[in-house]
PDB file of N, CA and C in Angstrom:
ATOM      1  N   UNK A   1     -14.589 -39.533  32.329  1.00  0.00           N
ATOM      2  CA  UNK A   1     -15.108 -39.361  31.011  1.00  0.00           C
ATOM      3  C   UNK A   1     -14.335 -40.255  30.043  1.00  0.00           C
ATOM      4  N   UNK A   2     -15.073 -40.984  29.440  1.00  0.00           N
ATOM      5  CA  UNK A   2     -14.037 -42.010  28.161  1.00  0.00           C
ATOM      6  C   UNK A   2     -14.249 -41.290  26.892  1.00  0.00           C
ATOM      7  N   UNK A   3     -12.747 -41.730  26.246  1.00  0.00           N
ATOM      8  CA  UNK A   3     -12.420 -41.047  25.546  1.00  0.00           C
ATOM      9  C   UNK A   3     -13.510 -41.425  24.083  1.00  0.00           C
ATOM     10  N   UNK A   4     -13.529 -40.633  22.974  1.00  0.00           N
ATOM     11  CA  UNK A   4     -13.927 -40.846  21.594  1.00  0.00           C
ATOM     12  C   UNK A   4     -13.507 -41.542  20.777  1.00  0.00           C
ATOM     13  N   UNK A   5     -14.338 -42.596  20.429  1.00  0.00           N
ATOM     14  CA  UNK A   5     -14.445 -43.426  19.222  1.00  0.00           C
ATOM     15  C   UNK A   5     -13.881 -42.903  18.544  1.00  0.00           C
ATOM     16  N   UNK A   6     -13.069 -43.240  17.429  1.00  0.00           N
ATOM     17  CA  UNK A   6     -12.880 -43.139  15.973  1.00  0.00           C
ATOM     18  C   UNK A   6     -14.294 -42.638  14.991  1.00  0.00           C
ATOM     19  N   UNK A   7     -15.292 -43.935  15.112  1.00  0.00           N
ATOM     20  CA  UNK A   7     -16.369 -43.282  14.716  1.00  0.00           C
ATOM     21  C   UNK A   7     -16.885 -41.916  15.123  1.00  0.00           C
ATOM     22  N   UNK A   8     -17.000 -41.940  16.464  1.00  0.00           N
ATOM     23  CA  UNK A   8     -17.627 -40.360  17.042  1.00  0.00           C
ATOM     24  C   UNK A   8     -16.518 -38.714  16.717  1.00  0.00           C
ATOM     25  N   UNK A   9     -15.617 -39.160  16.355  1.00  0.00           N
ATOM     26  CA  UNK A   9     -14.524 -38.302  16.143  1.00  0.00           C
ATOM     27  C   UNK A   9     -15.005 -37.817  14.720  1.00  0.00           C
ATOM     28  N   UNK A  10     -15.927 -38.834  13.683  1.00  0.00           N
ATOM     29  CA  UNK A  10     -15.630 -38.864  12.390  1.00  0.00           C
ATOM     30  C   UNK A  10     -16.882 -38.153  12.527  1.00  0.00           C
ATOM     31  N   UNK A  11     -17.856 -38.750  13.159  1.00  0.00           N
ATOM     32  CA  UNK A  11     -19.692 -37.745  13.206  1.00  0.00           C
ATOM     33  C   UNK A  11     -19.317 -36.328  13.527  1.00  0.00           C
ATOM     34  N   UNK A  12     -18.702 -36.234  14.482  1.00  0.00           N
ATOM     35  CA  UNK A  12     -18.813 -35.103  15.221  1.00  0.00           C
ATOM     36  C   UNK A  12     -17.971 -33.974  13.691  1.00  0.00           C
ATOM     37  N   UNK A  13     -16.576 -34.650  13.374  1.00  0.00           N
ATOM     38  CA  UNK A  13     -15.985 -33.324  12.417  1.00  0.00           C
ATOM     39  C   UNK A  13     -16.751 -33.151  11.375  1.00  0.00           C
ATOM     40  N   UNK A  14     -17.398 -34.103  11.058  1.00  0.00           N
ATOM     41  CA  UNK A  14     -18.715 -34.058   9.552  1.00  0.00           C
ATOM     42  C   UNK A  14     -19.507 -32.964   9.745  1.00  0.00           C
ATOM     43  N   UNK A  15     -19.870 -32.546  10.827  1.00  0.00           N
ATOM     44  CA  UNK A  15     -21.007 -31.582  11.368  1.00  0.00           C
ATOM     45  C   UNK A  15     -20.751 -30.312  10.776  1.00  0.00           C
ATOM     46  N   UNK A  16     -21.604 -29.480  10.407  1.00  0.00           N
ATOM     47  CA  UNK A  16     -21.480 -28.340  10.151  1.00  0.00           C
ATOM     48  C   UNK A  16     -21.947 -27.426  11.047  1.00  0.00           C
ATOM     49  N   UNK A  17     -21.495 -26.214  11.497  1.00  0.00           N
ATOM     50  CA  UNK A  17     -21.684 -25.491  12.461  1.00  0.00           C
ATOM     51  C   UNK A  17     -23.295 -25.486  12.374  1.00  0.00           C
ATOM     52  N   UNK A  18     -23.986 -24.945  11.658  1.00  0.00           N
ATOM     53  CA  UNK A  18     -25.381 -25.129  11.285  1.00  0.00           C
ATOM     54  C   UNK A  18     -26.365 -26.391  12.274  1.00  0.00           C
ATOM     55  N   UNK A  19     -25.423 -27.664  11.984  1.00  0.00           N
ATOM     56  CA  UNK A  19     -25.917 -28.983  12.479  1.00  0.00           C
ATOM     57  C   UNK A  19     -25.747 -29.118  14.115  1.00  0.00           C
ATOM     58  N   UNK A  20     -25.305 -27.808  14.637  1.00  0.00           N
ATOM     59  CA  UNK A  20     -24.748 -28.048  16.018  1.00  0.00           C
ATOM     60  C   UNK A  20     -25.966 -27.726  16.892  1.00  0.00           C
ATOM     61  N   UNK A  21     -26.803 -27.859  17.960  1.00  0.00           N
ATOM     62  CA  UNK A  21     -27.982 -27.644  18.715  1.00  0.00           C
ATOM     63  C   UNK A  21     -27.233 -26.766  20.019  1.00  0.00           C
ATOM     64  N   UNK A  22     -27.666 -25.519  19.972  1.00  0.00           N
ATOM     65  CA  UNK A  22     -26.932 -25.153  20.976  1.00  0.00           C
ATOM     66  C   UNK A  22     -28.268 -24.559  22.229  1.00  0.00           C
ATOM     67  N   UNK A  23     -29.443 -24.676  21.349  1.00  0.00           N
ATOM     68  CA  UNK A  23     -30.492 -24.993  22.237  1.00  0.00           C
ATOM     69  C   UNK A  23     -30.790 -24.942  24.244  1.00  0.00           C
ATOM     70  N   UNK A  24     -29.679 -25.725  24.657  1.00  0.00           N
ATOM     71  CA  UNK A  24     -29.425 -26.057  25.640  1.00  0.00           C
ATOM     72  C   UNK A  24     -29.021 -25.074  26.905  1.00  0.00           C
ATOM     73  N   UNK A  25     -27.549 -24.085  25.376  1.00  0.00           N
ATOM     74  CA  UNK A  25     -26.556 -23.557  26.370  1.00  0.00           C
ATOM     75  C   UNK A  25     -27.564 -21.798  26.164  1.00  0.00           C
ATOM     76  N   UNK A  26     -27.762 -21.494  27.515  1.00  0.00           N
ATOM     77  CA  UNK A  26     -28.362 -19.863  27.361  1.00  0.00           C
ATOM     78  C   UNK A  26     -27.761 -18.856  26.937  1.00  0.00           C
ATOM     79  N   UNK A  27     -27.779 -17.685  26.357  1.00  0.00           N
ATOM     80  CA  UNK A  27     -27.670 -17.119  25.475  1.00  0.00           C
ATOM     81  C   UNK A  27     -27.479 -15.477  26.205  1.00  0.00           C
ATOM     82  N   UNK A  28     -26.072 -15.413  26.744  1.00  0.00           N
ATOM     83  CA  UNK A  28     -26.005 -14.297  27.850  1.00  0.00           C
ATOM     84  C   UNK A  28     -25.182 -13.225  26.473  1.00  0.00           C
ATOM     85  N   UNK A  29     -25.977 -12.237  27.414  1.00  0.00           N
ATOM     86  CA  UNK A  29     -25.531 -10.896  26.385  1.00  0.00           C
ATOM     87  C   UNK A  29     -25.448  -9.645  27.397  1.00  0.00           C
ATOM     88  N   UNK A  30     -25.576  -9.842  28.344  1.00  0.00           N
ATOM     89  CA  UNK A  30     -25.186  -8.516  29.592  1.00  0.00           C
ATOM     90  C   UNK A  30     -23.817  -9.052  30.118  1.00  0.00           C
ATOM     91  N   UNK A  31     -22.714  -7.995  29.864  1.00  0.00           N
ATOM     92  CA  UNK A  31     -21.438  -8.358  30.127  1.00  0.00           C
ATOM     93  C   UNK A  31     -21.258  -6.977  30.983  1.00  0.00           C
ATOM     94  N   UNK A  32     -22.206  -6.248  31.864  1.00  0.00           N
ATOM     95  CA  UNK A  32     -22.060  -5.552  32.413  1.00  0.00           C
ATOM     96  C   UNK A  32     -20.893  -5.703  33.611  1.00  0.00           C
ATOM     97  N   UNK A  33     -21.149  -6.977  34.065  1.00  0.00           N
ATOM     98  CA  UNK A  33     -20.560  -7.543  35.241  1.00  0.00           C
ATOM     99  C   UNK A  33     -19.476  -8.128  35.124  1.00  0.00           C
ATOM    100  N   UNK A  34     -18.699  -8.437  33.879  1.00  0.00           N
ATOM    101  CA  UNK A  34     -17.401  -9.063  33.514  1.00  0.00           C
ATOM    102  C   UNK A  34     -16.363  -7.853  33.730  1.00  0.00           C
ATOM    103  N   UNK A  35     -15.272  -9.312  33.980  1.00  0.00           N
ATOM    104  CA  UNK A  35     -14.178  -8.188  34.767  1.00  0.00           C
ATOM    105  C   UNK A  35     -13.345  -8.355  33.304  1.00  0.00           C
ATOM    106  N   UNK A  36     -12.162  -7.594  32.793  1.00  0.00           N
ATOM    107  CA  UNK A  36     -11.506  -7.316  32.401  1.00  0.00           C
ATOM    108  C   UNK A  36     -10.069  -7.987  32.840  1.00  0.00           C
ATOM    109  N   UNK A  37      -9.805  -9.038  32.480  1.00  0.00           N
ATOM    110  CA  UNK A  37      -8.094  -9.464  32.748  1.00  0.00           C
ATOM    111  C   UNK A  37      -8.323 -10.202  34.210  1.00  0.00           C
ATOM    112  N   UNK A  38      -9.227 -10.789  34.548  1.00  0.00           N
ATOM    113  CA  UNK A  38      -9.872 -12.026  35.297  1.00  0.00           C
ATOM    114  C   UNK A  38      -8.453 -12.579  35.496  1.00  0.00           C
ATOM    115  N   UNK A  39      -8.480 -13.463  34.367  1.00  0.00           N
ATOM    116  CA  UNK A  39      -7.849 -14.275  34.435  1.00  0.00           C
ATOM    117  C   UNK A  39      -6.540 -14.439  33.871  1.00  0.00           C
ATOM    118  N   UNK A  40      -5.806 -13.373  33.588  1.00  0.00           N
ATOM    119  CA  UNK A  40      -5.136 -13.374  32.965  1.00  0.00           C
ATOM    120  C   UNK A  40      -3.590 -13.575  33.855  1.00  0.00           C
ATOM    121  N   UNK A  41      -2.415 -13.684  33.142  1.00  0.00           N
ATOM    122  CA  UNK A  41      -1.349 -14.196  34.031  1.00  0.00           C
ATOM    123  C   UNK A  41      -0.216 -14.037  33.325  1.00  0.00           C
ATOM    124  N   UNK A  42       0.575 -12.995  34.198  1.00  0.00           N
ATOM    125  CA  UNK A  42       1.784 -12.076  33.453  1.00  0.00           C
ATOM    126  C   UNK A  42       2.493 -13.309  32.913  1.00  0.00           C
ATOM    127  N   UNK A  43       3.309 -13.103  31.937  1.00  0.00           N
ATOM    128  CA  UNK A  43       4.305 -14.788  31.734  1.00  0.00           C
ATOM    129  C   UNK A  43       5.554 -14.783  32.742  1.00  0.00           C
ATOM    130  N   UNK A  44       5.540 -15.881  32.453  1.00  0.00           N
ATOM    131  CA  UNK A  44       7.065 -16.280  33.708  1.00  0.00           C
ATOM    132  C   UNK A  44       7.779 -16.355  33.383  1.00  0.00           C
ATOM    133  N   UNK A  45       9.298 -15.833  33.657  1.00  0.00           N
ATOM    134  CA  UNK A  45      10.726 -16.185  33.377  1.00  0.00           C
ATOM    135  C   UNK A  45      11.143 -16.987  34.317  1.00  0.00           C
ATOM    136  N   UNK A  46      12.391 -17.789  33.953  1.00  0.00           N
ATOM    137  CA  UNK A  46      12.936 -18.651  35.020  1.00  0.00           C
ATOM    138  C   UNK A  46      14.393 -17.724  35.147  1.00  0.00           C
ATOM    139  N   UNK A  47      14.324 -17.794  36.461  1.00  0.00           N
ATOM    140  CA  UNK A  47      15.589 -16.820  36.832  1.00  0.00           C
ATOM    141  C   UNK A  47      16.529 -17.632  38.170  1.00  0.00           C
ATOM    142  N   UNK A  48      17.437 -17.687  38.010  1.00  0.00           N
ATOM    143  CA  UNK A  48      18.244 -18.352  39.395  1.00  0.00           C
ATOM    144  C   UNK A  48      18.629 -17.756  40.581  1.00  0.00           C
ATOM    145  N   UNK A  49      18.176 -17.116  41.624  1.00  0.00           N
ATOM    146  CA  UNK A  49      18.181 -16.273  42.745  1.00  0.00           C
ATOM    147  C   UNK A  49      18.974 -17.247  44.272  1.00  0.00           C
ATOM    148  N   UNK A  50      20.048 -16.201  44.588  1.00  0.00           N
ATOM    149  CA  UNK A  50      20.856 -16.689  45.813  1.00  0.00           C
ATOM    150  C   UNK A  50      19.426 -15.839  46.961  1.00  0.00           C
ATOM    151  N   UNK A  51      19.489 -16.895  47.946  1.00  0.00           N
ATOM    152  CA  UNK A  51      18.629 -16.322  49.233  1.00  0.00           C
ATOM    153  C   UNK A  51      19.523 -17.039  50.173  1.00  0.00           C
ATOM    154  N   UNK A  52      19.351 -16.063  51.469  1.00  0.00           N
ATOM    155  CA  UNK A  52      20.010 -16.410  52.657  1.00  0.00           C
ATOM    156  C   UNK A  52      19.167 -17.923  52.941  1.00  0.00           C
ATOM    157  N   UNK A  53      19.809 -18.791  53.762  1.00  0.00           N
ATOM    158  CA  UNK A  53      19.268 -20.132  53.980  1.00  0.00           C
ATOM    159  C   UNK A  53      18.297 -19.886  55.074  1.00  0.00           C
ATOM    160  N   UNK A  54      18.483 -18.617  56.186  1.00  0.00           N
ATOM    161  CA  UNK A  54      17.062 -18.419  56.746  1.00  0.00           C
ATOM    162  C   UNK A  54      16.161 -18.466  56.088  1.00  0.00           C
ATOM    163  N   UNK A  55      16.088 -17.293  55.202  1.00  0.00           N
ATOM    164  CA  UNK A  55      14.938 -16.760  54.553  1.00  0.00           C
ATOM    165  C   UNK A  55      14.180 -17.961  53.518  1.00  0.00           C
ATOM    166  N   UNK A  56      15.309 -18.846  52.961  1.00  0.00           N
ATOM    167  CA  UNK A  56      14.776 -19.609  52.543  1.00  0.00           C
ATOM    168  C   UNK A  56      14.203 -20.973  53.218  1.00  0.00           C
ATOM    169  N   UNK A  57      14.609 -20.937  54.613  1.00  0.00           N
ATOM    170  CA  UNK A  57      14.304 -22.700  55.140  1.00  0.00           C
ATOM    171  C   UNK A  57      12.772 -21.436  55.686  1.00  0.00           C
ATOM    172  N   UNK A  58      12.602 -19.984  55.960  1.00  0.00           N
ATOM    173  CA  UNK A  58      11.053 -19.709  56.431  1.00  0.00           C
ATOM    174  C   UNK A  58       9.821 -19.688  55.442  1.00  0.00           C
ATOM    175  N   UNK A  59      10.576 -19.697  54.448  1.00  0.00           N
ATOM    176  CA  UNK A  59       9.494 -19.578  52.904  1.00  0.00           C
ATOM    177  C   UNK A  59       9.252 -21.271  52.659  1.00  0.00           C
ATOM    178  N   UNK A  60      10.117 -22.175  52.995  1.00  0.00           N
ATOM    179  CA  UNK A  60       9.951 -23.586  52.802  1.00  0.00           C
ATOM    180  C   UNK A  60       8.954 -23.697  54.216  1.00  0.00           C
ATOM    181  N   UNK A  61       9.382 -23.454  54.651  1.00  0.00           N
ATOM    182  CA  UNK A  61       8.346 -23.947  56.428  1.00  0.00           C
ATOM    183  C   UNK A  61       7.364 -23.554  55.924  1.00  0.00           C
ATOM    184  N   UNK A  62       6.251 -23.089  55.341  1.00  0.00           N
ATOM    185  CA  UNK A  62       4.541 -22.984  54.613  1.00  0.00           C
ATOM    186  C   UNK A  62       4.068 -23.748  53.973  1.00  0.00           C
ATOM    187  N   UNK A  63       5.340 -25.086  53.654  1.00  0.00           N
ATOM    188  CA  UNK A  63       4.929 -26.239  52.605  1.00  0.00           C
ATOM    189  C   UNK A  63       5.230 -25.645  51.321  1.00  0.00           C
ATOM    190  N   UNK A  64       5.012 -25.836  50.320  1.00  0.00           N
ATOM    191  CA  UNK A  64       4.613 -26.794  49.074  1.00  0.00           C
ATOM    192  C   UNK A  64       4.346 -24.915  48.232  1.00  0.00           C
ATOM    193  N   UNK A  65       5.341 -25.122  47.481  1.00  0.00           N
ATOM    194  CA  UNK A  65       5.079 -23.306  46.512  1.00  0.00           C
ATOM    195  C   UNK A  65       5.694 -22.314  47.021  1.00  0.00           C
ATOM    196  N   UNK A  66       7.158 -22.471  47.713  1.00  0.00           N
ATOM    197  CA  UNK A  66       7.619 -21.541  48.381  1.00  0.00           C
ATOM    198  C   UNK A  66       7.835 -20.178  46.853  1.00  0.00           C
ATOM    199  N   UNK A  67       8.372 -20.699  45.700  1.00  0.00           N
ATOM    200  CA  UNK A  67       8.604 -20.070  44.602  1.00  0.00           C
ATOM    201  C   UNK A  67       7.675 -18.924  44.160  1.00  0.00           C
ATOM    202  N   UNK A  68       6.289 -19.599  44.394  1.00  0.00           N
ATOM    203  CA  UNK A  68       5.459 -18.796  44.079  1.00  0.00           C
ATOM    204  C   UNK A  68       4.946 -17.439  45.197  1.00  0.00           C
ATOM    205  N   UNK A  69       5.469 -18.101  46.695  1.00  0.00           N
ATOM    206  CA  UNK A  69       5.443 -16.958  48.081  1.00  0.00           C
ATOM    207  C   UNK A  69       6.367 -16.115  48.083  1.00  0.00           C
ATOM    208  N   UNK A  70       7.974 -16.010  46.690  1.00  0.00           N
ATOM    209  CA  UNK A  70       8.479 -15.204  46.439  1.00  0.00           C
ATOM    210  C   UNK A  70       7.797 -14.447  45.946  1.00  0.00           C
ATOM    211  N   UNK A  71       7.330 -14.812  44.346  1.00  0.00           N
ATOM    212  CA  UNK A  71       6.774 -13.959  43.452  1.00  0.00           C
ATOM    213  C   UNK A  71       5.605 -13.194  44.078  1.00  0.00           C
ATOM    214  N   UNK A  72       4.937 -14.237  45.048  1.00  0.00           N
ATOM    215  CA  UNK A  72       3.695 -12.812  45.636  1.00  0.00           C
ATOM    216  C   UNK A  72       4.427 -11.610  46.566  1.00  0.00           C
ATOM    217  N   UNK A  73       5.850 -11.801  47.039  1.00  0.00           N
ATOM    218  CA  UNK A  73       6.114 -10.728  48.190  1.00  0.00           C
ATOM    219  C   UNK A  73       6.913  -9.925  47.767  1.00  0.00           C
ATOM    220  N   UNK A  74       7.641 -10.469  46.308  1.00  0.00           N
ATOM    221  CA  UNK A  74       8.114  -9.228  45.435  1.00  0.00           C
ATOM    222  C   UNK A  74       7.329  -8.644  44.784  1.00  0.00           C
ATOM    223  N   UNK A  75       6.020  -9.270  44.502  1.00  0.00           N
ATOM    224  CA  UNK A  75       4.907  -8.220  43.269  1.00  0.00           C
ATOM    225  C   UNK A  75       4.169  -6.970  44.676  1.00  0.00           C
ATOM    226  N   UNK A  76       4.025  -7.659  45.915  1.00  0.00           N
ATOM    227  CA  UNK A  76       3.249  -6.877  47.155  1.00  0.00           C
ATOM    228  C   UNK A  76       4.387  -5.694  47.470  1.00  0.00           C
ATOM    229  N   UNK A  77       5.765  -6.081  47.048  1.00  0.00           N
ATOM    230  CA  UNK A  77       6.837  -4.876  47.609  1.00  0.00           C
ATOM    231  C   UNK A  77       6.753  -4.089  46.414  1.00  0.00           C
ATOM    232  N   UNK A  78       6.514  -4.200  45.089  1.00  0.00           N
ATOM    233  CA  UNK A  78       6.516  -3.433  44.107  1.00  0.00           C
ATOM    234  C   UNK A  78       5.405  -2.563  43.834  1.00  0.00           C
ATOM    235  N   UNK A  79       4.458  -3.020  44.113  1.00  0.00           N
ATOM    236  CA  UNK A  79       3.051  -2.432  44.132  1.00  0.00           C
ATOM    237  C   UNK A  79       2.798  -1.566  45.364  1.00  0.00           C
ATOM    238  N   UNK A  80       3.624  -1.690  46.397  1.00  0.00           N
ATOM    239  CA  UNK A  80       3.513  -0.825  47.430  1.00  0.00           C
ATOM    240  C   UNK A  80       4.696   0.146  47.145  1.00  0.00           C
ATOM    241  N   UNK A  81       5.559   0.187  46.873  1.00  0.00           N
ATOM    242  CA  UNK A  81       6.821   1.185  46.562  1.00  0.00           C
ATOM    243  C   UNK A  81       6.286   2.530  45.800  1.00  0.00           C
ATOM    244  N   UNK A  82       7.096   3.202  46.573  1.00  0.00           N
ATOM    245  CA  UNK A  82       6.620   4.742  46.253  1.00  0.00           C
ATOM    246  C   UNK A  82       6.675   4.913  45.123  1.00  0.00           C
ATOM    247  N   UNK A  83       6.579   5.636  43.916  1.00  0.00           N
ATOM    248  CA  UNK A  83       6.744   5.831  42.387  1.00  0.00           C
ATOM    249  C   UNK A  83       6.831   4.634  42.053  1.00  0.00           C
ATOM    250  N   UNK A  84       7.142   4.628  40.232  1.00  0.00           N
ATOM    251  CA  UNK A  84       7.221   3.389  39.612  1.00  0.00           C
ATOM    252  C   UNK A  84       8.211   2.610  39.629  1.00  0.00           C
ATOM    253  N   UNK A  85       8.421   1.205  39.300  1.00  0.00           N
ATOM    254  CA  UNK A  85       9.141   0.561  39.218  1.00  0.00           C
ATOM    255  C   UNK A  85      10.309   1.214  38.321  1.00  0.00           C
ATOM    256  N   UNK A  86      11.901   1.179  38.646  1.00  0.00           N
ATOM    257  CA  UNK A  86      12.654   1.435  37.350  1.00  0.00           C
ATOM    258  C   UNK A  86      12.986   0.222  37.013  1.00  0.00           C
ATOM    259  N   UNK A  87      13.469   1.016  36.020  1.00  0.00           N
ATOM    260  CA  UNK A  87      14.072  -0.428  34.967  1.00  0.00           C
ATOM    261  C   UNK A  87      15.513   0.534  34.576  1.00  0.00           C
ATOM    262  N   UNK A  88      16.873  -0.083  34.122  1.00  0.00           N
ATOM    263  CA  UNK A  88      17.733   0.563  33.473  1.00  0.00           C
ATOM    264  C   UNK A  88      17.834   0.332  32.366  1.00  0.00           C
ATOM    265  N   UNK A  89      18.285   1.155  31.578  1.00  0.00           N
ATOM    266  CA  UNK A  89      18.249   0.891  30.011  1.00  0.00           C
ATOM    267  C   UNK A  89      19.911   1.742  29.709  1.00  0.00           C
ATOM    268  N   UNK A  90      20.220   0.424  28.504  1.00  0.00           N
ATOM    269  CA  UNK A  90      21.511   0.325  28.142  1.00  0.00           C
ATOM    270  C   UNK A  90      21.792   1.322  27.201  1.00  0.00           C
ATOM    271  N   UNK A  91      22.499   2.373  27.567  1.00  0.00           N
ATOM    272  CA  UNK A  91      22.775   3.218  25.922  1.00  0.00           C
ATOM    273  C   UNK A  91      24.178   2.747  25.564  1.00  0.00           C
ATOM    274  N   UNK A  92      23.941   3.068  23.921  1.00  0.00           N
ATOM    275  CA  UNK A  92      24.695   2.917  23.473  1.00  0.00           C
ATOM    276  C   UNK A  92      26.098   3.576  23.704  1.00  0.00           C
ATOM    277  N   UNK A  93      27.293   3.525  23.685  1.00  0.00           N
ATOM    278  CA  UNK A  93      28.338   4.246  23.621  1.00  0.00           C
ATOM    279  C   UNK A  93      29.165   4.454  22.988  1.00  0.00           C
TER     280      UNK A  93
END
């Protein structure tokens, strides 16, 4: 796809929503079937983790995203663990 003219940059912001033809694109209104949090994606921290050099040369032997074959086998051990996740919380003293 090549990029936009200067000119076409200048037509296109002139436009008023009004001036836009949307004609084309169909006009869906049954959201019966939409999922809820599709796509959505917890945020990431960067954290520095010691692993035994087995465990880590068997997570490298799958190729390419071993990082991310952590994060799926700690979210699969958490989601399977009996009760909820804890967390500790700091009181004051």
């Amino acid at each position: 796809m090549r990029r936009l003219t200067q000119k076409q940059k200048q037509e296109i912001a002139a436009k008023g929503d009004a001036d836009i033809d949307f004609s084309d694109i169909p006009l869906k209104l049954d959201w019966s079937r939409a999922e809820i949090g599709k796509f959505y994606r917890p945020p990431k921290k960067s954290v520095t983790m010691r692993l035994d050099a087995d465990i880590l040369k068997w997570l490298k032997g799958f190729g390419k995203g071993y990082q991310t074959r952590v994060n799926l086998l700690l979210r699969h051990a958490m989601m399977t663990a009996s009760g909820r996740p804890r967390t500790r919380s700091r009181r004051a003293s």
